[in-house]
C-alpha atoms as a PDB file:
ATOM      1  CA  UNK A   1      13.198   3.314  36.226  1.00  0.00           C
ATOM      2  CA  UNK A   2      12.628   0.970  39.276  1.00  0.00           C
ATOM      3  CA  UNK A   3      11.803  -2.760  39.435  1.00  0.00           C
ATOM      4  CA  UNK A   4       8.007  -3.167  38.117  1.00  0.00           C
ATOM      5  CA  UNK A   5       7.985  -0.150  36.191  1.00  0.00           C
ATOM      6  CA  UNK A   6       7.945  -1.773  33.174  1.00  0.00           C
ATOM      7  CA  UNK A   7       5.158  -2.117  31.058  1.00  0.00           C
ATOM      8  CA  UNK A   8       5.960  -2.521  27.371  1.00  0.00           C
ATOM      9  CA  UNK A   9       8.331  -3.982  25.614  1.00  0.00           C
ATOM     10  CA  UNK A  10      10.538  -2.842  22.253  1.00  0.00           C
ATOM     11  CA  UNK A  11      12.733  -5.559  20.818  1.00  0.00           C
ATOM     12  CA  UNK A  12      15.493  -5.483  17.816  1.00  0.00           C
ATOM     13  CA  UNK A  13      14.352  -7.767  15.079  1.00  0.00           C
ATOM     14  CA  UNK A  14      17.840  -8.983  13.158  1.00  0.00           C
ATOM     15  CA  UNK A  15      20.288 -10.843  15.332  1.00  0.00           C
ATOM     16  CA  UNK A  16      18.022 -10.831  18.242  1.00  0.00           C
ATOM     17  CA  UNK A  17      14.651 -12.365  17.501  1.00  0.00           C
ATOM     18  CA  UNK A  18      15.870 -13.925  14.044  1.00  0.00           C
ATOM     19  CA  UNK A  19      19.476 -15.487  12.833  1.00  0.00           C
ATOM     20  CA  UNK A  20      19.196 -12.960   9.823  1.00  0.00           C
ATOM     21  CA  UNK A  21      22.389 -10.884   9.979  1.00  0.00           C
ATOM     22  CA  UNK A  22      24.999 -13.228   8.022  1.00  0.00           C
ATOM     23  CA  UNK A  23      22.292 -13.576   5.650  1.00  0.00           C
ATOM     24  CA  UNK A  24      22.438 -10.123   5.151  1.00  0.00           C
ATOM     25  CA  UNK A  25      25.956  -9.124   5.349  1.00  0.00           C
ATOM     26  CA  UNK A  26      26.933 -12.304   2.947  1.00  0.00           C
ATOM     27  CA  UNK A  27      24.159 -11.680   0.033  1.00  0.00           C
ATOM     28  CA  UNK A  28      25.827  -7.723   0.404  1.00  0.00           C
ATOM     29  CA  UNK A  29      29.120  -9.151  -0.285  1.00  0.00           C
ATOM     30  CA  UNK A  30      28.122 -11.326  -3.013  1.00  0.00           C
ATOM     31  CA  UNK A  31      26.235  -8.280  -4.735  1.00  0.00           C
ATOM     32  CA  UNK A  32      29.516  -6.349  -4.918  1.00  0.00           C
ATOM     33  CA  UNK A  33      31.587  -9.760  -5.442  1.00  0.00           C
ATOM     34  CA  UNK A  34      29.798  -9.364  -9.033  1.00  0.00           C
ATOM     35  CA  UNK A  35      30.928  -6.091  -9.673  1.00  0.00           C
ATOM     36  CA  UNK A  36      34.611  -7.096  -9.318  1.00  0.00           C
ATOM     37  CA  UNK A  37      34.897  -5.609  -5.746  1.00  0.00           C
ATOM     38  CA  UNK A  38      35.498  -7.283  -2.357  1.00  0.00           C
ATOM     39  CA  UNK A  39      33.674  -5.984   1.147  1.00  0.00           C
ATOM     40  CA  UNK A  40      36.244  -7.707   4.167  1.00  0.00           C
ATOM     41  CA  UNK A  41      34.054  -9.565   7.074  1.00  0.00           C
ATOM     42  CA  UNK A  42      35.361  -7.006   9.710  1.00  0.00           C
ATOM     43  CA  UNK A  43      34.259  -4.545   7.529  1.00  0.00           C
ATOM     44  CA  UNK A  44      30.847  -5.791   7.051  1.00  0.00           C
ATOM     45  CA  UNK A  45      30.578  -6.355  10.952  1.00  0.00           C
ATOM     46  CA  UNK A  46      30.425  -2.482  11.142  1.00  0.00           C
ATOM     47  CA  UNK A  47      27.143  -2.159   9.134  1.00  0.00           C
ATOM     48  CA  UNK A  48      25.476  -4.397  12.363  1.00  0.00           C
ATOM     49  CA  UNK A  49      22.804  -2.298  13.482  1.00  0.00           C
ATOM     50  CA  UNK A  50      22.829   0.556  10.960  1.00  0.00           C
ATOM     51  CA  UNK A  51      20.105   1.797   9.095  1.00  0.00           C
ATOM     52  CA  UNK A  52      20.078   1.369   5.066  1.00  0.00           C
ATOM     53  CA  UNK A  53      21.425   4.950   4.239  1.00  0.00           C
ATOM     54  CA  UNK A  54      24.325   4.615   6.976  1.00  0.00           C
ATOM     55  CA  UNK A  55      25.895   1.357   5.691  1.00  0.00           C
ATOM     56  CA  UNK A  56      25.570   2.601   1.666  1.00  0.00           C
ATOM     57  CA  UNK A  57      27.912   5.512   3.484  1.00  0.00           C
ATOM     58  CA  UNK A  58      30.131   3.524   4.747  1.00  0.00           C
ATOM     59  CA  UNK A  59      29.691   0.963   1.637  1.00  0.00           C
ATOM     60  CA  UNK A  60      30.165   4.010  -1.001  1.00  0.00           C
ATOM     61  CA  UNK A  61      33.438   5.507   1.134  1.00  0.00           C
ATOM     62  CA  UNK A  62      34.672   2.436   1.460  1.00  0.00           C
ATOM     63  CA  UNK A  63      34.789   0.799  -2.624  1.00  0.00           C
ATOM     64  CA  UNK A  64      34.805   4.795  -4.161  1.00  0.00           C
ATOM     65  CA  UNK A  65      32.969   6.615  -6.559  1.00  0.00           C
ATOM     66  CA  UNK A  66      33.354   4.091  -9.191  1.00  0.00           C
ATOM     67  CA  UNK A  67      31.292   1.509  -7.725  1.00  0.00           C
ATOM     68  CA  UNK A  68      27.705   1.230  -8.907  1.00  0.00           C
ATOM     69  CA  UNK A  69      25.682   1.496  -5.592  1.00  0.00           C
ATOM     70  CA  UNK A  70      22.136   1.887  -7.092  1.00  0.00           C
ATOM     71  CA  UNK A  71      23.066  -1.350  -9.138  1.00  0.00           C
ATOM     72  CA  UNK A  72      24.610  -3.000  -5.632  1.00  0.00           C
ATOM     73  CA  UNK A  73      21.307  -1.592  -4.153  1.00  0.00           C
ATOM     74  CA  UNK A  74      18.878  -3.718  -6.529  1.00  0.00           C
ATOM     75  CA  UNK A  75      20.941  -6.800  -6.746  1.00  0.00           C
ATOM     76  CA  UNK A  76      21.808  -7.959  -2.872  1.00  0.00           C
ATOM     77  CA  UNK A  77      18.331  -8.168  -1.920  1.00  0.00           C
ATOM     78  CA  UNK A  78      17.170 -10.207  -4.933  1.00  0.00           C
ATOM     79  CA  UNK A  79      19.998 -12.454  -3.624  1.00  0.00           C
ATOM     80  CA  UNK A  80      18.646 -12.231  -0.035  1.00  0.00           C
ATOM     81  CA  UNK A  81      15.218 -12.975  -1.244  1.00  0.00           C
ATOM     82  CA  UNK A  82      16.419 -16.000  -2.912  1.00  0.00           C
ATOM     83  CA  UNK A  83      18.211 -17.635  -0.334  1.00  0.00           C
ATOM     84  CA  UNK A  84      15.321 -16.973   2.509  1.00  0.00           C
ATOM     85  CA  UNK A  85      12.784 -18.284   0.439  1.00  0.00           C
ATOM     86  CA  UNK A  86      15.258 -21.565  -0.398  1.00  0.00           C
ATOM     87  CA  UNK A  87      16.348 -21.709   3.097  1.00  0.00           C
ATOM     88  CA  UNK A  88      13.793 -20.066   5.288  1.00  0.00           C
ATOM     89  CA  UNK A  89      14.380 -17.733   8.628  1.00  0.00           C
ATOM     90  CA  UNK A  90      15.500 -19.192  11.782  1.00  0.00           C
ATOM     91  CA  UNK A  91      14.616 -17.351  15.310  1.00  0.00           C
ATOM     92  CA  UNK A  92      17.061 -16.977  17.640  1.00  0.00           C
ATOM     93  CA  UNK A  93      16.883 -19.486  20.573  1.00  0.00           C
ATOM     94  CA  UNK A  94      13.967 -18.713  23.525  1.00  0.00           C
ATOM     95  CA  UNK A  95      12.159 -16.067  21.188  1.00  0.00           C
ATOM     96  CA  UNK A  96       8.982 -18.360  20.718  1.00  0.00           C
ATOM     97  CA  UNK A  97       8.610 -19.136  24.376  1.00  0.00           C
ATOM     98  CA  UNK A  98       9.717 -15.797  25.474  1.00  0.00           C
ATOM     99  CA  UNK A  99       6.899 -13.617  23.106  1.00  0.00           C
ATOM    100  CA  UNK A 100       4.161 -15.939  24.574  1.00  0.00           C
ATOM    101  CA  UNK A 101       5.080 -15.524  27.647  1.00  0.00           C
ATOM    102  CA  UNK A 102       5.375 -11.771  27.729  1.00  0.00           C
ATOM    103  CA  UNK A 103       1.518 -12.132  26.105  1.00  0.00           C
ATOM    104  CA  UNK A 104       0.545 -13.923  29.144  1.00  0.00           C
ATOM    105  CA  UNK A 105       1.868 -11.222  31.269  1.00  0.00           C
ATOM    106  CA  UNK A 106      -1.076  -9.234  29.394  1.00  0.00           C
ATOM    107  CA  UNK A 107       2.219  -6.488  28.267  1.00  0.00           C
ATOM    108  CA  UNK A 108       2.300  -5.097  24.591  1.00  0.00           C
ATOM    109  CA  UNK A 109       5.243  -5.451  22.299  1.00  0.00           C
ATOM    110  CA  UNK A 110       6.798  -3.807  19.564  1.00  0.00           C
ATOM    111  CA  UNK A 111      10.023  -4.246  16.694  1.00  0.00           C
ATOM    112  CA  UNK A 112      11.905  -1.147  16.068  1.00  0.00           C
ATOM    113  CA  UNK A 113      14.073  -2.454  13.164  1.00  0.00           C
ATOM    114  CA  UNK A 114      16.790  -0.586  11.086  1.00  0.00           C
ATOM    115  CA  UNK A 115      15.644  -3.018   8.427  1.00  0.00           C
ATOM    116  CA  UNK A 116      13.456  -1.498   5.540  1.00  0.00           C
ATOM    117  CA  UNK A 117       9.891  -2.566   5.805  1.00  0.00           C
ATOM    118  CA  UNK A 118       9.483  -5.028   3.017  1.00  0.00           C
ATOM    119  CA  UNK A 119      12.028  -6.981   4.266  1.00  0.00           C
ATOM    120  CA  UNK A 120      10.861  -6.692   7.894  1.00  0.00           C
ATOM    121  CA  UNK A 121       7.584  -8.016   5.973  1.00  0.00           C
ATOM    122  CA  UNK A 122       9.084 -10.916   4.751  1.00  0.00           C
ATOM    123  CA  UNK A 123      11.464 -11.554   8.133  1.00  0.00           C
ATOM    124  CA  UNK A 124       8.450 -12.062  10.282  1.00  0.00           C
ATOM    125  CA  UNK A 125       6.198 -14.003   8.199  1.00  0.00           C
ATOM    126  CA  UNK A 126       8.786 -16.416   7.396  1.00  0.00           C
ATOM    127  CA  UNK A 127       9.920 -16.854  11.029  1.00  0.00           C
ATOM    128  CA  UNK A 128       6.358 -16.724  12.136  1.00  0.00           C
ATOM    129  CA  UNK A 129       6.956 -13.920  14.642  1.00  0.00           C
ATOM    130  CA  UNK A 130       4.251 -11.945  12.962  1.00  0.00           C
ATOM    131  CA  UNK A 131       1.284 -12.247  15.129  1.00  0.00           C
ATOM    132  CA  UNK A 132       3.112 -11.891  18.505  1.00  0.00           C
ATOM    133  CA  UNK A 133       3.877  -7.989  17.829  1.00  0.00           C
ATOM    134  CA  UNK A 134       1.243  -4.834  18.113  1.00  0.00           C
ATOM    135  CA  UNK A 135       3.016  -2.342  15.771  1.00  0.00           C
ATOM    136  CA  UNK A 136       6.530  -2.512  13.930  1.00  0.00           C
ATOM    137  CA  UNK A 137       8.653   0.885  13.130  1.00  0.00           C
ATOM    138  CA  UNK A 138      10.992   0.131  10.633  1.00  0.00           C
ATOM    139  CA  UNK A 139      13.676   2.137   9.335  1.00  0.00           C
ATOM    140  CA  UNK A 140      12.174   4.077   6.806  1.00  0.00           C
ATOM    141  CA  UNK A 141       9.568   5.306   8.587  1.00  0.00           C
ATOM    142  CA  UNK A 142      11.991   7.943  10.641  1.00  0.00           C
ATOM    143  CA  UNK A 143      14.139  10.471   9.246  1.00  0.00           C
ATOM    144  CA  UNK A 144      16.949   9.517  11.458  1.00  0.00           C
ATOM    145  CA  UNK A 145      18.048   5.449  12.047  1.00  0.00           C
ATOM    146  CA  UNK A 146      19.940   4.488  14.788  1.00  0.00           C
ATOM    147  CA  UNK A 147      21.959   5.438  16.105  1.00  0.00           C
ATOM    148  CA  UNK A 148      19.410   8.007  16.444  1.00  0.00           C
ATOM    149  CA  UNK A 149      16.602   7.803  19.260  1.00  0.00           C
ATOM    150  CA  UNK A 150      13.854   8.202  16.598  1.00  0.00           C
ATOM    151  CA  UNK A 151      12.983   4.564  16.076  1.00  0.00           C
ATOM    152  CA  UNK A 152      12.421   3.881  19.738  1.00  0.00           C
ATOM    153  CA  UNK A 153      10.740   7.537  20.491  1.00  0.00           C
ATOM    154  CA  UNK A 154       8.342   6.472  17.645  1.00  0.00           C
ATOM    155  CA  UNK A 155       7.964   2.714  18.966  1.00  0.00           C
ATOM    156  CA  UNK A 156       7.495   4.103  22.743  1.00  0.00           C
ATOM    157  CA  UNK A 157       4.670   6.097  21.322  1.00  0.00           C
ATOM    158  CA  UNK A 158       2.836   3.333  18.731  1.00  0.00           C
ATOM    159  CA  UNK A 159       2.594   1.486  22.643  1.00  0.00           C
ATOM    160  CA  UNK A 160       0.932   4.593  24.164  1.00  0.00           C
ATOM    161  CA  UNK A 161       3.889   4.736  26.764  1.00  0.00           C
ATOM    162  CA  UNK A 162       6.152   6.933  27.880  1.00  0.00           C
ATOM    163  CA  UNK A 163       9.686   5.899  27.112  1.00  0.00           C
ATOM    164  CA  UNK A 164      10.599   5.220  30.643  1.00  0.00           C
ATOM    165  CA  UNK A 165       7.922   3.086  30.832  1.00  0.00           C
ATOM    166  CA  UNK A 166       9.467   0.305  28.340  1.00  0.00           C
ATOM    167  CA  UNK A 167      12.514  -2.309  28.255  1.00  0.00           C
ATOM    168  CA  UNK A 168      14.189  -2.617  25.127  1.00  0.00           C
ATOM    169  CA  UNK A 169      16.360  -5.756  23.733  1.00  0.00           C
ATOM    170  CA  UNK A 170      19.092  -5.104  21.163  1.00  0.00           C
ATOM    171  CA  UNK A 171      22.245  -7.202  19.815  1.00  0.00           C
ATOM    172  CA  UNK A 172      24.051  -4.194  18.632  1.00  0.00           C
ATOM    173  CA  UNK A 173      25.834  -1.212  19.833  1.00  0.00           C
ATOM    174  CA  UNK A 174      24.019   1.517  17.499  1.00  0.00           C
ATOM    175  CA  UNK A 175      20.867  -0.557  18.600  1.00  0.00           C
ATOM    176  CA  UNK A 176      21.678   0.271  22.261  1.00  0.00           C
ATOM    177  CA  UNK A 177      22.965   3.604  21.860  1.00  0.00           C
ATOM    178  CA  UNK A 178      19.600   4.387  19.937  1.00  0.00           C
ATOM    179  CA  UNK A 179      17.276   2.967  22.915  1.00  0.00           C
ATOM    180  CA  UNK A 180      19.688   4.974  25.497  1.00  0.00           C
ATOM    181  CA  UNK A 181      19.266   8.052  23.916  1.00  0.00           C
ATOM    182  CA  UNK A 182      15.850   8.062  23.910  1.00  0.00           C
ATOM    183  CA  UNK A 183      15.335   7.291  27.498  1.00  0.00           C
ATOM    184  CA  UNK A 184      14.546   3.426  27.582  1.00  0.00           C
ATOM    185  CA  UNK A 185      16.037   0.929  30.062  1.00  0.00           C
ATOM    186  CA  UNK A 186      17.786  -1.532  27.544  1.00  0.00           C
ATOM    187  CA  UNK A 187      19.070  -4.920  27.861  1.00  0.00           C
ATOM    188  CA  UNK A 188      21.933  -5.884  25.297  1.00  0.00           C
ATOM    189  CA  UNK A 189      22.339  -9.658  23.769  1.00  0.00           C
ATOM    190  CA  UNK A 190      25.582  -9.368  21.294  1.00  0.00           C
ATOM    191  CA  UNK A 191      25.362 -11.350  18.353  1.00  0.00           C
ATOM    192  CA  UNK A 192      27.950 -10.860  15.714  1.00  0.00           C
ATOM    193  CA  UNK A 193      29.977  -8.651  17.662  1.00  0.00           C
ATOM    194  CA  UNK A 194      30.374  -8.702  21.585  1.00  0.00           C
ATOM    195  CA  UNK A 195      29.623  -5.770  24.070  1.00  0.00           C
ATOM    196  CA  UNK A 196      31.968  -3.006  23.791  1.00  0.00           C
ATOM    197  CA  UNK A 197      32.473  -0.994  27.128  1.00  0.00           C
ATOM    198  CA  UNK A 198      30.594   1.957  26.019  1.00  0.00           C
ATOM    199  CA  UNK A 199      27.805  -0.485  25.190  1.00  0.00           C
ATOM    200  CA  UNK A 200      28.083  -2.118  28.768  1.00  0.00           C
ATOM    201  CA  UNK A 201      28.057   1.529  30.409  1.00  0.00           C
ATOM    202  CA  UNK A 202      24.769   2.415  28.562  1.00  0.00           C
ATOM    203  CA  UNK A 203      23.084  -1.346  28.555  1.00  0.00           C
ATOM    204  CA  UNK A 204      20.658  -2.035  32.027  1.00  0.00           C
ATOM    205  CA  UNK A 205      22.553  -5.437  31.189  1.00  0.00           C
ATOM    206  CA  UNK A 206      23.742  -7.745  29.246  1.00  0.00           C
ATOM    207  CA  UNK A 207      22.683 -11.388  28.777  1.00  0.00           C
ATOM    208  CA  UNK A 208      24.561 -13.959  26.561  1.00  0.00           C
ATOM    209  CA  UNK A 209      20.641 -15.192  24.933  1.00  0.00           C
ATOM    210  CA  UNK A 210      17.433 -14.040  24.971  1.00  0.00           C
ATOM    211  CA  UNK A 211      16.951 -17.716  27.326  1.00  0.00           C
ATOM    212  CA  UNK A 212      18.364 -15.657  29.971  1.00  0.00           C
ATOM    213  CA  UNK A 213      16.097 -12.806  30.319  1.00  0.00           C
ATOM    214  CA  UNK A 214      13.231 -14.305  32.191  1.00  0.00           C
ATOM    215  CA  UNK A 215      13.853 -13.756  35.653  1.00  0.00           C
ATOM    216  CA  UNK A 216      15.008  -9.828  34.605  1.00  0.00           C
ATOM    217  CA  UNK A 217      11.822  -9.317  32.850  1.00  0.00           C
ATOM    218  CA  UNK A 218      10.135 -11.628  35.881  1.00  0.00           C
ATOM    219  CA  UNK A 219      11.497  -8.568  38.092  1.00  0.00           C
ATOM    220  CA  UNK A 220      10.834  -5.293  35.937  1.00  0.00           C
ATOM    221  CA  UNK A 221       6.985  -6.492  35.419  1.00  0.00           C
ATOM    222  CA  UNK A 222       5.842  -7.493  38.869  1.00  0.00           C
ATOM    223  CA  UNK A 223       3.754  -4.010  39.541  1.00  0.00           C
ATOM    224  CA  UNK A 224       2.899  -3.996  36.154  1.00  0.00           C
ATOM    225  CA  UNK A 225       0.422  -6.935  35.985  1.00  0.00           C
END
């Protein structure tokens, strides 16, 4: 891809447009808290960009066979529910300005989200991010989540673009792997966890906020509009 080949964009949705991820991994640990059982924070860091089915894996293999999961399963997102609708959904610093200025450019964007899509629902209507995106994929609509190249092959495709064609933003290595894979030019803005070198070697970059992306995205668009 060369500078001003860029003509769509696919973004992340948790821990890059919205401060949702310790909201996540703490109503997880509180729904196994109740069944007597304790899920460590570095732990929980490694379900970051995973789809559903991948962290109840690593969930399942990591508290055994006598821990309820389908219990686990119904309980930590009634607690998740709870404390969004007490507490609400912050976005991530810059993602306001930075959607309405990518409309102004006149470019479409997307969310390809591990997250299932209920909860992407919810996420976007209480951040009021909603209106800013022309078509979500969320995890259950592919067969295989990141790190997988299906969410971003089907996102590429929603835009009417070939993959090469789009810049993707993710906070997470999975996340990055995912957009790599499937042939998109991806910028990568850590979160919980920083960039690992294999992230770094596969990333087009990597900016500390979404605030410093501008000038990239200035750069990538300017034969697109």
């Amino acid at each position: 891809m060369t500078a001003g080949s860029v003509r769509g964009f696919i973004f992340d949705m948790d821990g890059l447009l919205v401060d949702t991820e310790p909201g996540y991994l703490e109503s997880m640990q509180l729904a196994a808290h109740e069944q007597g059982h304790k899920l460590g924070s570095e732990f929980m860091l490694d379900l970051v960009g995973r789809g559903g089915d991948k962290s109840y894996a690593l969930i399942r293999s990591q508290l055994g066979t006598g821990f309820d999961m389908q219990a686990f399963g119904q309980r930590w997102p009634d607690i998740w529910r709870d404390n969004t609708t007490r507490l609400g959904i912050d976005t991530k610093p810059c993602v306001p300005q930075l959607l309405d200025w990518i409309h102004e450019l006149g470019l479409p964007l997307t969310i390809a989200t591990s997250t299932h899509a209920e909860h992407a629902a919810r996420t976007l209507e209480l951040s009021g991010l909603k209106h800013h995106f022309d078509a979500i994929v969320t995890g259950d609509q592919v067969v295989n989540g990141k790190p997988a190249p299906d969410i971003y092959l089907r996102a590429a495709s929603l835009l009417g673009l070939e993959p090469e064609l789009c810049l993707a933003f993710e906070d997470s290595v999975p996340g990055v792997t995912a957009a790599s894979s499937a042939g998109i030019r991806v910028v990568m803005v850590p979160d919980l966890k920083s960039a690992t070198p294999h992230a770094e070697s596969l990333a087009h970059s990597v900016c500390a906020s979404l605030c410093d992306s501008f000038t990239l995205i200035e750069q990538l668009t300017a034969g697109s509009r």
